[in-house]
PDB file of N, CA and C in Angstrom:
ATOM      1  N   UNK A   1       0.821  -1.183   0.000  1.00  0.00           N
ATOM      2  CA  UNK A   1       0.000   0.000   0.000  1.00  0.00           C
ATOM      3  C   UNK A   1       0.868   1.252   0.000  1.00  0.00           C
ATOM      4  N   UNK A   2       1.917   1.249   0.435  1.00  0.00           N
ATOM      5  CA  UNK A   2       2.774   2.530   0.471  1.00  0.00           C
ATOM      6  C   UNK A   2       3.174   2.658  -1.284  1.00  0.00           C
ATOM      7  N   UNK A   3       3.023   1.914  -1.822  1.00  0.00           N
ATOM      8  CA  UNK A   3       3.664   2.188  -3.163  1.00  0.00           C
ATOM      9  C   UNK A   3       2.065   2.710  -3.851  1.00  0.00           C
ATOM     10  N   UNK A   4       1.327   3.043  -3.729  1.00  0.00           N
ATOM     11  CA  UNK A   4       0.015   4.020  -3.949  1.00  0.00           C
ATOM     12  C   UNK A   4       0.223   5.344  -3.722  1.00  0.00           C
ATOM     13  N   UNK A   5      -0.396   6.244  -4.803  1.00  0.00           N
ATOM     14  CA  UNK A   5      -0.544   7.476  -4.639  1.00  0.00           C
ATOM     15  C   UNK A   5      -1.748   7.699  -4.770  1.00  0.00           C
ATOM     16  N   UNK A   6      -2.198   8.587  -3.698  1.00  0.00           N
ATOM     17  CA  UNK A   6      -3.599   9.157  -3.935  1.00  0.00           C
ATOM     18  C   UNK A   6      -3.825  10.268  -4.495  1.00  0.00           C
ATOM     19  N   UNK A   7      -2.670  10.559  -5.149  1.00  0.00           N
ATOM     20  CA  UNK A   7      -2.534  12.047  -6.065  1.00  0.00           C
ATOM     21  C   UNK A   7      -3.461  11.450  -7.265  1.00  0.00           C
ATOM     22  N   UNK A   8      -4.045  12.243  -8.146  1.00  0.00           N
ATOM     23  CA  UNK A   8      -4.520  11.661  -9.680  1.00  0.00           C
ATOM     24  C   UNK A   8      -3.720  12.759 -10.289  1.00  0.00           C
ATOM     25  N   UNK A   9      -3.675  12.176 -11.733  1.00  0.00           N
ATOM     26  CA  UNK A   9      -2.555  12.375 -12.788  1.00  0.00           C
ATOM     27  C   UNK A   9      -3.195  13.584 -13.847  1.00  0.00           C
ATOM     28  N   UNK A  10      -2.272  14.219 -13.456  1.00  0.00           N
ATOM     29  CA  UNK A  10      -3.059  15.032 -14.976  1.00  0.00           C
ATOM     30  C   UNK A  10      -3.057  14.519 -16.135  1.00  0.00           C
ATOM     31  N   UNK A  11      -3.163  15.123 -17.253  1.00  0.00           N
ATOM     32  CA  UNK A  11      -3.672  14.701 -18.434  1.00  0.00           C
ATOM     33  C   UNK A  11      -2.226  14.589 -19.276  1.00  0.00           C
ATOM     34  N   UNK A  12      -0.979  15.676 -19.078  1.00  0.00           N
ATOM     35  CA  UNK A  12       0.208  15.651 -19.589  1.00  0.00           C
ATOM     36  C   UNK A  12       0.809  14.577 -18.609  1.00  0.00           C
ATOM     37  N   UNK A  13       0.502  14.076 -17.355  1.00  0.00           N
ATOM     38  CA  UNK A  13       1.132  13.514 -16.794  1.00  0.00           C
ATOM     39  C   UNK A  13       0.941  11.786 -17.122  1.00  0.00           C
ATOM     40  N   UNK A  14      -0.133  11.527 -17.522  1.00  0.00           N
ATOM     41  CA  UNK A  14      -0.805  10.615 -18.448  1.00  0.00           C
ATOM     42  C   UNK A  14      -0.148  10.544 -19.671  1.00  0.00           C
ATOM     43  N   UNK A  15       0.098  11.131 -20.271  1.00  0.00           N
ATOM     44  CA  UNK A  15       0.453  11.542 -21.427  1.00  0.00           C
ATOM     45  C   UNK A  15       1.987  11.133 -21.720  1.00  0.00           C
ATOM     46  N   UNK A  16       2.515  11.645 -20.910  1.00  0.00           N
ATOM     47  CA  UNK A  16       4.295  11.079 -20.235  1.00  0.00           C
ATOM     48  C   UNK A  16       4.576   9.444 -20.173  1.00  0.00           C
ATOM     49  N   UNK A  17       3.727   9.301 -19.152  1.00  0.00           N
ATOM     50  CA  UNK A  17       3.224   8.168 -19.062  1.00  0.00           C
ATOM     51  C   UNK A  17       3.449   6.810 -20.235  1.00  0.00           C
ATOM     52  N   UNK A  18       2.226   7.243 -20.550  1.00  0.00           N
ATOM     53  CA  UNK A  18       2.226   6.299 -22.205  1.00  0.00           C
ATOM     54  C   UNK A  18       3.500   6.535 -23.089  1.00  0.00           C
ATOM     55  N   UNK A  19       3.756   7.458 -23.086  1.00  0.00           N
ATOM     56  CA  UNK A  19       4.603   7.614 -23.999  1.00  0.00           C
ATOM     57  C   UNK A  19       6.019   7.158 -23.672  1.00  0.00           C
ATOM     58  N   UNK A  20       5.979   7.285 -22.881  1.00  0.00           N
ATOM     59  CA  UNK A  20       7.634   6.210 -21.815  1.00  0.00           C
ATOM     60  C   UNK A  20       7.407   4.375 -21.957  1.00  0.00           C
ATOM     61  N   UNK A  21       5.727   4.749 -21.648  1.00  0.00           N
ATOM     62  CA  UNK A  21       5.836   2.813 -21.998  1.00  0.00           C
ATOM     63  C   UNK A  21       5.830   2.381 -23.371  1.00  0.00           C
ATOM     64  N   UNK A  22       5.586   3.140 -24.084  1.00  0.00           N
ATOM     65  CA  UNK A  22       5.698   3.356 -25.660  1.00  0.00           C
ATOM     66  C   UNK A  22       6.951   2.716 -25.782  1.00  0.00           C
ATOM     67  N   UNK A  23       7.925   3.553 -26.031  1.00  0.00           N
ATOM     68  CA  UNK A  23       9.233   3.477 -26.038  1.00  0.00           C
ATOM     69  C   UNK A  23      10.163   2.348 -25.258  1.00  0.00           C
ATOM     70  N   UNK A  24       9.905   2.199 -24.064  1.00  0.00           N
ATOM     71  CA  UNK A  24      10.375   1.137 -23.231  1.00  0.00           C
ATOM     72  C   UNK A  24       9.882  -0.289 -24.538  1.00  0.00           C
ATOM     73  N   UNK A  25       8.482  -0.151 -24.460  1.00  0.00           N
ATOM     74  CA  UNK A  25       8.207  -1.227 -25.009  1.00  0.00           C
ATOM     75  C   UNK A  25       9.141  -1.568 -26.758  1.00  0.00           C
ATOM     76  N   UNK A  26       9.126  -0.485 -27.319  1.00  0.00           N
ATOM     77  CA  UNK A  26       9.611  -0.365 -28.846  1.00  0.00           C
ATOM     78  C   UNK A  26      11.327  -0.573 -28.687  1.00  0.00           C
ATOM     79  N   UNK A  27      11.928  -0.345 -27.648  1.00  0.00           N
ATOM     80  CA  UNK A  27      13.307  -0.422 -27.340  1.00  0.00           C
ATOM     81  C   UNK A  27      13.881  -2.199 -27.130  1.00  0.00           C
ATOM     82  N   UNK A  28      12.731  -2.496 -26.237  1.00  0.00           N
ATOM     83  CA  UNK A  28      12.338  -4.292 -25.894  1.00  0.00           C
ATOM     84  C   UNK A  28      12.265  -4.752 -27.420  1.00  0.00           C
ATOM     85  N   UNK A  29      11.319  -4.718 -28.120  1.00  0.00           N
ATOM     86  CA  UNK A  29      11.103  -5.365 -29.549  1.00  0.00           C
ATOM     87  C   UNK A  29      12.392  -5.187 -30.526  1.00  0.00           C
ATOM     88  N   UNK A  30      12.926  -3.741 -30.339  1.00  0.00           N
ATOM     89  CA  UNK A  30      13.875  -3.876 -31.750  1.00  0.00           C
ATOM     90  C   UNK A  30      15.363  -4.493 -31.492  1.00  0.00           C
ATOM     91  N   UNK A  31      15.467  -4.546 -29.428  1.00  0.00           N
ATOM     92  CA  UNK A  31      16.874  -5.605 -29.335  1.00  0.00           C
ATOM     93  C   UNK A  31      16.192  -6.822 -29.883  1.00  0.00           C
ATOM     94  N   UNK A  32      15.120  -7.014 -29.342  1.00  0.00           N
ATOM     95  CA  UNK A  32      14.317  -8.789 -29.463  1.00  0.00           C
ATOM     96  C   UNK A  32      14.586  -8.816 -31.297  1.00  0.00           C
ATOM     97  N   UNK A  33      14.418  -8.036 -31.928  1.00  0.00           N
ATOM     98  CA  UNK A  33      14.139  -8.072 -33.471  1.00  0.00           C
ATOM     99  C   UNK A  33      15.905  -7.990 -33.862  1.00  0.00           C
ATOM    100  N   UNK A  34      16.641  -7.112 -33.784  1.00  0.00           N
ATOM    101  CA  UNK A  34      17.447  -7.128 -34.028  1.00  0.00           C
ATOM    102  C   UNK A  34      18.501  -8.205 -33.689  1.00  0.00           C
ATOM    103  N   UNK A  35      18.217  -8.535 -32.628  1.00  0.00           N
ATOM    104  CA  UNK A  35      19.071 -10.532 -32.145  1.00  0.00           C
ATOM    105  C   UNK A  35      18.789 -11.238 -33.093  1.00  0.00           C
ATOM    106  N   UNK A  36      17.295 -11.557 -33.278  1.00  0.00           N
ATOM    107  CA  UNK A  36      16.564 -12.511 -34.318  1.00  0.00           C
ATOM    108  C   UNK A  36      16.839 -12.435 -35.836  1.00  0.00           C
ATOM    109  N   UNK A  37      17.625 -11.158 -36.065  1.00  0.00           N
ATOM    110  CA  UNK A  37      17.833 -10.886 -37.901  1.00  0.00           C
ATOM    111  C   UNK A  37      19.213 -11.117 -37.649  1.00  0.00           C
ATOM    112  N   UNK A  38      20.291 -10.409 -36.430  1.00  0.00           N
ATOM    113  CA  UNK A  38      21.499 -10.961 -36.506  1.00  0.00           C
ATOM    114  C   UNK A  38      22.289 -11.550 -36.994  1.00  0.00           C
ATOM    115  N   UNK A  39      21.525 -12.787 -36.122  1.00  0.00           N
ATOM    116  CA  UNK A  39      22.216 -14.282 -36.175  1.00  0.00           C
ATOM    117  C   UNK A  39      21.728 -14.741 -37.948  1.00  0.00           C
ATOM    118  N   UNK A  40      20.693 -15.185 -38.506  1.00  0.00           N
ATOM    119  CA  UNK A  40      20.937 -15.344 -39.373  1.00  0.00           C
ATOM    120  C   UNK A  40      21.813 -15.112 -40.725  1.00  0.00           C
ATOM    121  N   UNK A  41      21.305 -13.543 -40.488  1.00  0.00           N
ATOM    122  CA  UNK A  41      22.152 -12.515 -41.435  1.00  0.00           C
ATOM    123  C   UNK A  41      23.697 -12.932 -41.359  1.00  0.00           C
ATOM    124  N   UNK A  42      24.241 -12.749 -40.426  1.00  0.00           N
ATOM    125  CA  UNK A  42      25.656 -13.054 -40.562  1.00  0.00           C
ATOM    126  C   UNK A  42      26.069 -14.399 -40.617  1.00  0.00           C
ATOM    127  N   UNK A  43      25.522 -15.596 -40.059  1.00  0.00           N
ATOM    128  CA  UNK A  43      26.142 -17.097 -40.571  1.00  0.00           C
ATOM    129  C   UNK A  43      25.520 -17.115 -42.214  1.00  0.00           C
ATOM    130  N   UNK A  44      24.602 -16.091 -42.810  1.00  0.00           N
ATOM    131  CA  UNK A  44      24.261 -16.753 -44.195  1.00  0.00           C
ATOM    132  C   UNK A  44      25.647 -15.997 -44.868  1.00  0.00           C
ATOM    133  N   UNK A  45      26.024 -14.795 -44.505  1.00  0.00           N
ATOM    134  CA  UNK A  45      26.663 -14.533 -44.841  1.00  0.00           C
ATOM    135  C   UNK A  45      28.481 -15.163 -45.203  1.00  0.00           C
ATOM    136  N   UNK A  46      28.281 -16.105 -44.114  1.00  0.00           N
ATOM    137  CA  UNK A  46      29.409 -16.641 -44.279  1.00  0.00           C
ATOM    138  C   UNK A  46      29.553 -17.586 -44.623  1.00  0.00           C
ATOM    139  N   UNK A  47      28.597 -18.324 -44.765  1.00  0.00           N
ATOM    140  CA  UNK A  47      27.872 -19.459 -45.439  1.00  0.00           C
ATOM    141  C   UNK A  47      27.861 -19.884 -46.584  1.00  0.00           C
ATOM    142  N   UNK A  48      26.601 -18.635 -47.045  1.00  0.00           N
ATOM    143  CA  UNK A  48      26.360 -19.052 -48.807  1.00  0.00           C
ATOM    144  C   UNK A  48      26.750 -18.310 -49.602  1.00  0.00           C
ATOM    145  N   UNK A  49      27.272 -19.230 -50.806  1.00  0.00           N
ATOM    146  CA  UNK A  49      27.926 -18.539 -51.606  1.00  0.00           C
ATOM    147  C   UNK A  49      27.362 -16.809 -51.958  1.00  0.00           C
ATOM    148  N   UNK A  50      26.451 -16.638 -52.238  1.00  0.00           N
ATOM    149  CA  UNK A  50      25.620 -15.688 -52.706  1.00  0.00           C
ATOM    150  C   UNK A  50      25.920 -14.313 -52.095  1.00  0.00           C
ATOM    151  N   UNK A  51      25.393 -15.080 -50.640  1.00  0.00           N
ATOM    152  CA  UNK A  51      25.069 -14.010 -49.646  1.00  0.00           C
ATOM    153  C   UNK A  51      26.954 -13.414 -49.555  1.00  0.00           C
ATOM    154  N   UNK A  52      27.598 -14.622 -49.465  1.00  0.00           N
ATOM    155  CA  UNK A  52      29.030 -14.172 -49.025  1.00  0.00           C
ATOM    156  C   UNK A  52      29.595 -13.070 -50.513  1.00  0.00           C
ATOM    157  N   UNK A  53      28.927 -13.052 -51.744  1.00  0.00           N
ATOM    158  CA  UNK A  53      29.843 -12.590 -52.946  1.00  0.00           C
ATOM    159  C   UNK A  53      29.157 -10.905 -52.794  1.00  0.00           C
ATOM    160  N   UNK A  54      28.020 -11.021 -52.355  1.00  0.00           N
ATOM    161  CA  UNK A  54      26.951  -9.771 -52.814  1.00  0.00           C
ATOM    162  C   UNK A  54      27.196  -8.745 -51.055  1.00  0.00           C
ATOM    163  N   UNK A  55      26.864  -9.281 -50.507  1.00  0.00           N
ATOM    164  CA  UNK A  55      26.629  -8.551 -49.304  1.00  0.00           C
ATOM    165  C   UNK A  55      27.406  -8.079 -48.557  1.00  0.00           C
ATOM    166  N   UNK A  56      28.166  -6.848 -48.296  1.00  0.00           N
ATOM    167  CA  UNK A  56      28.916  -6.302 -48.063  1.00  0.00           C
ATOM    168  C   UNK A  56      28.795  -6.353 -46.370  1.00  0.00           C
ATOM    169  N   UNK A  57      29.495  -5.280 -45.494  1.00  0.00           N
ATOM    170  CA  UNK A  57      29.307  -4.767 -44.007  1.00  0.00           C
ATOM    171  C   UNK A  57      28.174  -4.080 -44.346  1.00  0.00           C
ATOM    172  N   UNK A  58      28.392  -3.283 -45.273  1.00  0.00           N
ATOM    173  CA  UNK A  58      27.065  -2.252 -45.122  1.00  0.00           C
ATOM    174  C   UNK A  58      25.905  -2.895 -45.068  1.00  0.00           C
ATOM    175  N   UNK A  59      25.693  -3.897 -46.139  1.00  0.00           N
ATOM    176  CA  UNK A  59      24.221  -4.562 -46.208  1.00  0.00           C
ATOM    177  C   UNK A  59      23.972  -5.211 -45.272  1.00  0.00           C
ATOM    178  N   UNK A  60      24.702  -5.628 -44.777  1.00  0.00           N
ATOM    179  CA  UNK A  60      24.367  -6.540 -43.684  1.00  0.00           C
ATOM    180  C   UNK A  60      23.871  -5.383 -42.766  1.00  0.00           C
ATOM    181  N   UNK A  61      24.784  -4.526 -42.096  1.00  0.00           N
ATOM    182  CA  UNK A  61      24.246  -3.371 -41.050  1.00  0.00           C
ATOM    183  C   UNK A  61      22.651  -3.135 -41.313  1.00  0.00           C
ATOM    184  N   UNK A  62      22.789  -2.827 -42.665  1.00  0.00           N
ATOM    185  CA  UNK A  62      21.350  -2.275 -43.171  1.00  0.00           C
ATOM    186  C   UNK A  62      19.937  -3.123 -42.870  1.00  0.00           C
ATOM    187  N   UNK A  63      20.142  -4.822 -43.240  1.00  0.00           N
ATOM    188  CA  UNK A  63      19.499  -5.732 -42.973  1.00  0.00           C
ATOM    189  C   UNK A  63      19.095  -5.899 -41.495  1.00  0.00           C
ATOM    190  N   UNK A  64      19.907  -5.597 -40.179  1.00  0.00           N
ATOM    191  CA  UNK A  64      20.127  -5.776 -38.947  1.00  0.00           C
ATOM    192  C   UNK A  64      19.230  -4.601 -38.426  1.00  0.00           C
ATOM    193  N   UNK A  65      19.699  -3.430 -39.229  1.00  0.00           N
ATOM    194  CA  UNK A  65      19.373  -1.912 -38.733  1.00  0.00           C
ATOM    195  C   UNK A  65      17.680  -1.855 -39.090  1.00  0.00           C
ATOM    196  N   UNK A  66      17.245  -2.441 -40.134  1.00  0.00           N
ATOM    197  CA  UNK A  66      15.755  -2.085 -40.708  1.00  0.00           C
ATOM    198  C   UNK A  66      14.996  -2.925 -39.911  1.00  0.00           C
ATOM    199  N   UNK A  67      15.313  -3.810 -39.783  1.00  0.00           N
ATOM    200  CA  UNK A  67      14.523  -4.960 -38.543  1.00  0.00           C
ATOM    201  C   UNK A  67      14.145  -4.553 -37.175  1.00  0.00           C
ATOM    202  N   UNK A  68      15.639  -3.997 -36.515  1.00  0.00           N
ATOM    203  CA  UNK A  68      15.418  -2.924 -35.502  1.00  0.00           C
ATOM    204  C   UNK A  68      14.245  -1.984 -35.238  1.00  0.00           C
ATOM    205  N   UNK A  69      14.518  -0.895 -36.479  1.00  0.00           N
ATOM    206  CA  UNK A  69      13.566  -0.180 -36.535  1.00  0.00           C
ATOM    207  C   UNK A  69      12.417   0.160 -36.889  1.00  0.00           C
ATOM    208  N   UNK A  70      11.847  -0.998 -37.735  1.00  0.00           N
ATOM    209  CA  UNK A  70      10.636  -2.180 -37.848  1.00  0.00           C
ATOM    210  C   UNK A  70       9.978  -2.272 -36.643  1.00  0.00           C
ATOM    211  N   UNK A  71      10.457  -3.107 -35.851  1.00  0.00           N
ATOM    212  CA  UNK A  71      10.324  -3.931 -34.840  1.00  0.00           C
ATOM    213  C   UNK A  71      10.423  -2.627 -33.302  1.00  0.00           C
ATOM    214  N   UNK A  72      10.700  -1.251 -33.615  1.00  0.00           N
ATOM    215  CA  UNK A  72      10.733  -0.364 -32.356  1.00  0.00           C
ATOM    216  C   UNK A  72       9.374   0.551 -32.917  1.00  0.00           C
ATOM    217  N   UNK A  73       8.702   1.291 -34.336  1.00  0.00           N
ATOM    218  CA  UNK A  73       8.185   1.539 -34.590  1.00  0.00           C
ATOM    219  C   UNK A  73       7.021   0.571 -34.535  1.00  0.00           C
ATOM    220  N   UNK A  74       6.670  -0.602 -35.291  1.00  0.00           N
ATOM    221  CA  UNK A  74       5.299  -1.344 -35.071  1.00  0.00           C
ATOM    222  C   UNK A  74       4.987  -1.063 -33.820  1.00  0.00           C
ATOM    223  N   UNK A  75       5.768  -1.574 -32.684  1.00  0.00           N
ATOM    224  CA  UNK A  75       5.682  -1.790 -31.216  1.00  0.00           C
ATOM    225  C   UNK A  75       5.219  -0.340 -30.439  1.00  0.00           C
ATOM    226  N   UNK A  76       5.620   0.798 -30.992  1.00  0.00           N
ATOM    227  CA  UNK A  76       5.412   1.989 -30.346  1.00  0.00           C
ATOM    228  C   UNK A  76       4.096   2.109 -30.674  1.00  0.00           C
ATOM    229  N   UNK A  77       3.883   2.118 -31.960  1.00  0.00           N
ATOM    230  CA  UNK A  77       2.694   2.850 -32.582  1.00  0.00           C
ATOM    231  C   UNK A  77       1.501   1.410 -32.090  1.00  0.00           C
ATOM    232  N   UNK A  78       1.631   0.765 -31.953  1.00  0.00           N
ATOM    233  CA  UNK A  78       0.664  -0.637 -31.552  1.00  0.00           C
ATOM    234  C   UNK A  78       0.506   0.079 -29.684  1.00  0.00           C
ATOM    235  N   UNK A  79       1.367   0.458 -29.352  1.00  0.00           N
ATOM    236  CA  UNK A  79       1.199   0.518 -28.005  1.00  0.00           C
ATOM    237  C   UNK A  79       0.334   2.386 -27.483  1.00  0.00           C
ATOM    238  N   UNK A  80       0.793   3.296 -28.626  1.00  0.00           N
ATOM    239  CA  UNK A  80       0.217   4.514 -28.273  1.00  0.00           C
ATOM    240  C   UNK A  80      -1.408   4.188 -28.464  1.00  0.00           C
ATOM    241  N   UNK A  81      -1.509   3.696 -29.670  1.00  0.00           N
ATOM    242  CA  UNK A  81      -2.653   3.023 -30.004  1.00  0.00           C
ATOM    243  C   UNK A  81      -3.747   2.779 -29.233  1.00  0.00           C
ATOM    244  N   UNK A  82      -3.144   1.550 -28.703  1.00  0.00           N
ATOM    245  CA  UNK A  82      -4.210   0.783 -27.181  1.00  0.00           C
ATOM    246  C   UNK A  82      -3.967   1.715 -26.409  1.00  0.00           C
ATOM    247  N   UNK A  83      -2.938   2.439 -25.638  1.00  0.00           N
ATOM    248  CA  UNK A  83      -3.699   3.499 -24.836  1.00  0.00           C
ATOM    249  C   UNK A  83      -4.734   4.800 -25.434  1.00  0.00           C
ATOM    250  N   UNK A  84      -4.766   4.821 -26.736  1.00  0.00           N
ATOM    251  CA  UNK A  84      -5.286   5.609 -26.622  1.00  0.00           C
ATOM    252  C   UNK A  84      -6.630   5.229 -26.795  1.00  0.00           C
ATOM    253  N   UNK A  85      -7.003   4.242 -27.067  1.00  0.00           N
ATOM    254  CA  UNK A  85      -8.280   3.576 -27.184  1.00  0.00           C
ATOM    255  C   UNK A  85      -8.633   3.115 -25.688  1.00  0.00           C
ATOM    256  N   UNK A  86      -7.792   2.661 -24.710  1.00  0.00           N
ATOM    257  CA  UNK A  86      -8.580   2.943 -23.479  1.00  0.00           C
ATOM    258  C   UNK A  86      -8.702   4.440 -23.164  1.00  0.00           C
ATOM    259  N   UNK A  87      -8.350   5.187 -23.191  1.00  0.00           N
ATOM    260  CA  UNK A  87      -8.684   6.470 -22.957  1.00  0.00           C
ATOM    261  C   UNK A  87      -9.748   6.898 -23.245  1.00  0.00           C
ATOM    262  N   UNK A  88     -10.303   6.584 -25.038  1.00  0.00           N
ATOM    263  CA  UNK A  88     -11.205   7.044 -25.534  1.00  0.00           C
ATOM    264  C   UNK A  88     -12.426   6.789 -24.906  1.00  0.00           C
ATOM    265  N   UNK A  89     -12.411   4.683 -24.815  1.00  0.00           N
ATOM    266  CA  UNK A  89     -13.775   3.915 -23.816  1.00  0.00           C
ATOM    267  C   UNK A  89     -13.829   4.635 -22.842  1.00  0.00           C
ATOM    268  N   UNK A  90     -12.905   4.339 -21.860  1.00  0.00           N
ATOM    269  CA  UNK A  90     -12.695   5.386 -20.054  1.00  0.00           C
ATOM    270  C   UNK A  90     -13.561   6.500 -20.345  1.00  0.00           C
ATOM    271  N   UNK A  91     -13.619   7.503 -21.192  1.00  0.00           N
ATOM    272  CA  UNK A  91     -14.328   8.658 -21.005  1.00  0.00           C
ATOM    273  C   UNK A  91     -15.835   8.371 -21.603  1.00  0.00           C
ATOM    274  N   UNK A  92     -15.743   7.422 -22.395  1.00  0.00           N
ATOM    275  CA  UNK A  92     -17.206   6.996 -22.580  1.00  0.00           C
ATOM    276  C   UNK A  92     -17.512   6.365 -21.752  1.00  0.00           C
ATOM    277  N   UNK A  93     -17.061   5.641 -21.197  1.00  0.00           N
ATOM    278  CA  UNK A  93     -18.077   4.627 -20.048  1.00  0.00           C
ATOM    279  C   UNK A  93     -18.660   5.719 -18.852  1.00  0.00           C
ATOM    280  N   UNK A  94     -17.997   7.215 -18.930  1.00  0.00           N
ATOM    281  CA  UNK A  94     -18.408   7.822 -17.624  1.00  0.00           C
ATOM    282  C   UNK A  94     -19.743   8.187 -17.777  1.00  0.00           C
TER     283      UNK A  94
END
């Protein structure tokens, strides 16, 4: 019970809020995304012929880097989203 506040939140303070778990959350997905493109990316690279003749450092970065930021954007915008759709119900249900 000590970890309760009986203060209520303003509306920017709400606002902060979401938008921190936004990010927390989109930061979580694009290490999770970026591990998961990694590893492939670089053993194909060393691997198959193809991948090893064509694909430079850069492409590879690029391949690693777009997944990332894939995977931090979906996650943000999925998450401002649902809060903002409870927000919207919350003021309708009053």
């Amino acid at each position: 019970m000590a970890g309760r506040s009986f203060l209520i939140r303003s509306p920017k303070e709400e606002s902060d809020a979401a938008n921190l778990e936004a990010v927390l959350l989109g930061a979580k997905n694009a290490a999770i995304a970026g591990s998961v493109v990694a590893v492939p990316t670089l053993v194909g690279c060393r691997v198959l012929p193809w991948a090893k003749a064509n694909l430079n450092y850069t492409a590879q970065a690029l391949i690693i880097s777009a997944a990332c930021i894939a995977g931090f954007f979906i996650t943000a915008d999925k998450t401002i989203l649902r809060n903002a759709r409870q927000n919207t119900i919350g003021k309708l249900e009053k």
